[in-house]
N, C-alpha and C. Protein backbone atom coordinates (compact mmCIF):
# COMPACT_ATOMS: atom_id res chain seq x y z
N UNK A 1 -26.60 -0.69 -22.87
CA UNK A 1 -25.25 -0.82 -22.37
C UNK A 1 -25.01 0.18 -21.24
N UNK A 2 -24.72 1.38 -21.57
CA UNK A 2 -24.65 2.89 -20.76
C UNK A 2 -23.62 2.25 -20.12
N UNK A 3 -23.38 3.73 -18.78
CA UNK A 3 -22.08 3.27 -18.24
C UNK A 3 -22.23 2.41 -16.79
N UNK A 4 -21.22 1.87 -16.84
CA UNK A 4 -20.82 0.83 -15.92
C UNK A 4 -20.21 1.50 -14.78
N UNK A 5 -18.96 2.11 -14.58
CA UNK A 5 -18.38 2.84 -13.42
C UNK A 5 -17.74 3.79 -13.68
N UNK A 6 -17.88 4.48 -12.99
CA UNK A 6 -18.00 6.04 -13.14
C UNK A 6 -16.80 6.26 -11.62
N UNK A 7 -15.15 6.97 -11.60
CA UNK A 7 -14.68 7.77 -11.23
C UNK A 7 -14.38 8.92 -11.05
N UNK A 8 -14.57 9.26 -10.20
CA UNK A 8 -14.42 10.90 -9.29
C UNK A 8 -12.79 11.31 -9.12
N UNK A 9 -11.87 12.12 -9.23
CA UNK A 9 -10.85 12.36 -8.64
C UNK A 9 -11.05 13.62 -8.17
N UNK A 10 -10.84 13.71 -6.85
CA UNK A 10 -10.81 15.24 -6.12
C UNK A 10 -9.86 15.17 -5.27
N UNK A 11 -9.01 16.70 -4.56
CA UNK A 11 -8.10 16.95 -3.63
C UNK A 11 -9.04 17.24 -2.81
N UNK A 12 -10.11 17.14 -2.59
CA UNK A 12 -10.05 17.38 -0.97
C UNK A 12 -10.86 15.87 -0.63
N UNK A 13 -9.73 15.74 0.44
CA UNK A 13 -9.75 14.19 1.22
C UNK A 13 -10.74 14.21 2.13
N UNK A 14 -11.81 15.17 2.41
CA UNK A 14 -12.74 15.59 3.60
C UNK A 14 -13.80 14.72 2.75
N UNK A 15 -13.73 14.81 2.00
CA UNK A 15 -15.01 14.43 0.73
C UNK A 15 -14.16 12.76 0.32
N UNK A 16 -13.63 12.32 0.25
CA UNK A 16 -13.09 10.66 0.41
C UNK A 16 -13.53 10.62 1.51
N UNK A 17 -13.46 11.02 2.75
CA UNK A 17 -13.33 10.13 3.72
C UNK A 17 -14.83 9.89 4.12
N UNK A 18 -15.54 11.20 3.68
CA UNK A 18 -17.19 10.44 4.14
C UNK A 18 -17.82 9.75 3.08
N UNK A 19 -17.24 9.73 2.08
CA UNK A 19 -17.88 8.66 1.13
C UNK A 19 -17.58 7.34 1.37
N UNK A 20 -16.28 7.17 1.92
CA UNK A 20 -16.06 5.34 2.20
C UNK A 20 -16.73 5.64 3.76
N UNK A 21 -17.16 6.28 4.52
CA UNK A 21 -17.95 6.22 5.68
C UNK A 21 -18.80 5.21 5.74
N UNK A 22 -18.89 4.01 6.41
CA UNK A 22 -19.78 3.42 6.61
C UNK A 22 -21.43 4.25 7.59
N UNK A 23 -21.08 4.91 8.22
CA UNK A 23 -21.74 5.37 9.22
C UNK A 23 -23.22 6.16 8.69
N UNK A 24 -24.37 5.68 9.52
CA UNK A 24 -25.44 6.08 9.29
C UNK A 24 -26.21 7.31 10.08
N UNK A 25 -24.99 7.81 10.34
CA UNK A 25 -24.49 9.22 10.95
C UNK A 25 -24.49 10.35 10.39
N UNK A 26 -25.55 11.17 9.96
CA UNK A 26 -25.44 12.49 9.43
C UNK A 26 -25.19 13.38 10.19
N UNK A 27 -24.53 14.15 10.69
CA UNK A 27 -24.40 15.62 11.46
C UNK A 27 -23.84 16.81 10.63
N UNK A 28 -22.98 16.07 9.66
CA UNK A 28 -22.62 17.92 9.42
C UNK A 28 -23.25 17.98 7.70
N UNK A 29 -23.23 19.18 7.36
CA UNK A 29 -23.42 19.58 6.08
C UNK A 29 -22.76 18.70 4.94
N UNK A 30 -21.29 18.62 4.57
CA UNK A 30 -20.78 17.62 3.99
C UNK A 30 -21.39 16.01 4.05
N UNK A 31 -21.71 15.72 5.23
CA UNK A 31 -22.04 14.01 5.16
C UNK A 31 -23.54 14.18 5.11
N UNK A 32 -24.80 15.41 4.77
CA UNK A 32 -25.74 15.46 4.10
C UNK A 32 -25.60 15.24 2.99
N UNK A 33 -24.95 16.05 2.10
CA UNK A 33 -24.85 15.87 0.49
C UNK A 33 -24.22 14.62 0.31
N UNK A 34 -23.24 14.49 0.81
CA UNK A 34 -23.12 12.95 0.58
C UNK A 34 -24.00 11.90 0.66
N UNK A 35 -25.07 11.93 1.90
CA UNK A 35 -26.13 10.80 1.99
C UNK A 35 -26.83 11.07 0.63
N UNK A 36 -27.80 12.38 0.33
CA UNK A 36 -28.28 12.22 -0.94
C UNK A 36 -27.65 11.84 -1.86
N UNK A 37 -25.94 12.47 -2.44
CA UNK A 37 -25.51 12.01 -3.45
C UNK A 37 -25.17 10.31 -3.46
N UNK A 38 -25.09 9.47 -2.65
CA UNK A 38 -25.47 8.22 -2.79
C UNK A 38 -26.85 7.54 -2.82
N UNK A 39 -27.66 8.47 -2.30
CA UNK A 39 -29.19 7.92 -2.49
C UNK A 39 -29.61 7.87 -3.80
N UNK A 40 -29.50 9.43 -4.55
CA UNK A 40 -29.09 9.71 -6.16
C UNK A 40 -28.93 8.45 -6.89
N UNK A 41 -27.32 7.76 -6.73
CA UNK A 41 -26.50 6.96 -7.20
C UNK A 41 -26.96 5.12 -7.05
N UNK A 42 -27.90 4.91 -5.63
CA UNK A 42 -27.61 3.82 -5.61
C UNK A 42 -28.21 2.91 -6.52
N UNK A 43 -29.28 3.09 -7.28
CA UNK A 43 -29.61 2.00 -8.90
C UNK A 43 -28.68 2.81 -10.31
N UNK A 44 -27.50 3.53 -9.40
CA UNK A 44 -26.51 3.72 -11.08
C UNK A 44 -25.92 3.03 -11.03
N UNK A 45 -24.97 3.91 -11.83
CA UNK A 45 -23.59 2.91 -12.24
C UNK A 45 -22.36 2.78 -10.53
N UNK A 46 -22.00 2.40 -10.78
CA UNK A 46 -20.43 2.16 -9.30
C UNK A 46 -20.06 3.59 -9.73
N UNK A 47 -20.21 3.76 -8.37
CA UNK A 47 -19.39 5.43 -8.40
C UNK A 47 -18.38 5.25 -7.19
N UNK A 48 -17.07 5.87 -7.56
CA UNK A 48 -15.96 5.66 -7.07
C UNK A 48 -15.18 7.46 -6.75
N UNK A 49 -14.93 7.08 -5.92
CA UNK A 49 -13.79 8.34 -5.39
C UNK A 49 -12.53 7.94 -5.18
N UNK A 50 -11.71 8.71 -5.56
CA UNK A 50 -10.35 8.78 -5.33
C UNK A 50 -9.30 10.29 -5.32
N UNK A 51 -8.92 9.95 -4.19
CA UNK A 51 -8.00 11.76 -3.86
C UNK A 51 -6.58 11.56 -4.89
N UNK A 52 -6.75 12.69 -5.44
CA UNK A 52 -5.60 13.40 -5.75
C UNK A 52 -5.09 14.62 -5.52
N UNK A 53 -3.81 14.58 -5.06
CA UNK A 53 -3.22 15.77 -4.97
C UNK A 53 -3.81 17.53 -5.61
N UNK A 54 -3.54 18.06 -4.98
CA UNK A 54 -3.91 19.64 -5.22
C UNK A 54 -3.07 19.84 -6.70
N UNK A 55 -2.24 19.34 -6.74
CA UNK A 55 -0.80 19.41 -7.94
C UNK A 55 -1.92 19.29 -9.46
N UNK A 56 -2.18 18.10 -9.04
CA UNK A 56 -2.46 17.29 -10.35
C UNK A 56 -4.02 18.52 -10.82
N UNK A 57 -4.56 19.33 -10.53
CA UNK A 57 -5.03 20.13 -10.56
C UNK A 57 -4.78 21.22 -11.74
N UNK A 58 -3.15 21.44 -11.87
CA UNK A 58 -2.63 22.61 -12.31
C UNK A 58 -2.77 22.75 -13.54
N UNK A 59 -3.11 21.48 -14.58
CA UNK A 59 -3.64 22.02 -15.98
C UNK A 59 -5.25 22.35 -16.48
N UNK A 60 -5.98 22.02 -15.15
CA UNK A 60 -7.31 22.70 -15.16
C UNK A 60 -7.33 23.68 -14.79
N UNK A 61 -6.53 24.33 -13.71
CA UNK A 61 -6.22 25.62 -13.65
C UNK A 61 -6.00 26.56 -14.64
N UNK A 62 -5.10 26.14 -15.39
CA UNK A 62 -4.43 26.75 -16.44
C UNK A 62 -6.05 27.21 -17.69
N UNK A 63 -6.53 26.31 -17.67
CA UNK A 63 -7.56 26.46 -18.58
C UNK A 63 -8.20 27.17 -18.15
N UNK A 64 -8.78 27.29 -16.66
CA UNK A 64 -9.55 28.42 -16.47
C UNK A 64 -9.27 29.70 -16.47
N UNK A 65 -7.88 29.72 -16.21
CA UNK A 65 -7.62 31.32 -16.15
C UNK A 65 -7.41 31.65 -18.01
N UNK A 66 -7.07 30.85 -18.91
CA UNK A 66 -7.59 31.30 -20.26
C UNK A 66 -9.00 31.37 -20.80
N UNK A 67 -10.12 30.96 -20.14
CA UNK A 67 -11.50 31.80 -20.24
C UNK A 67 -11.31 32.82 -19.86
N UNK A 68 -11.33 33.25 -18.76
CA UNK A 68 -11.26 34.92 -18.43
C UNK A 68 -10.36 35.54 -18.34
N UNK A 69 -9.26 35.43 -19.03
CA UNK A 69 -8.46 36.51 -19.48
C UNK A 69 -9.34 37.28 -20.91
C-alpha cells in the first residue's frame, strides 16, 4: 500500500515557487536542492508544496522553546 501523497507546508514562498518551476534552469543554490530533491522523489509518492503563513507556525514555536527551557 505505503503512502500515496505526501504534503509539505512551509512559509517561505522562495521554496514554492521553484518547486512548481517548470524550468530546466539551475543557477542558484535553492533550485539545486530542489532539482535533487525531485530527482530523490520522482518513483515516490506525489509530493506537494503549499505556503503557509509565518503565523500558522506559532504552535511549533511554542514547542520548541519548551525543549530548551
Amino acid at each position: 500500500m505505503g503512502i500515496q501523497r505526501v504534503v509539505y507546508e512551509t512559509d517561505c514562498l522562495d521554496l514554492i515557487k521553484e518547486w512548481k518551476k517548470e524550468s530546466r534552469e539551475y543557477c542558484t543554490y535553492l533550485s539545486a536542492l530542489v532539482k535533487g530533491c525531485k530527482s530523490m522523489l520522482r518513483n515516490m509518492a506525489k509530493v506537494y508544496f503549499c505556503h503557509g503563513p509565518r503565523s500558522y507556525n506559532s504552535a511549533t514555536d511554542q514547542l520548541a522553546r519548551c525543549i530548551f527551557q
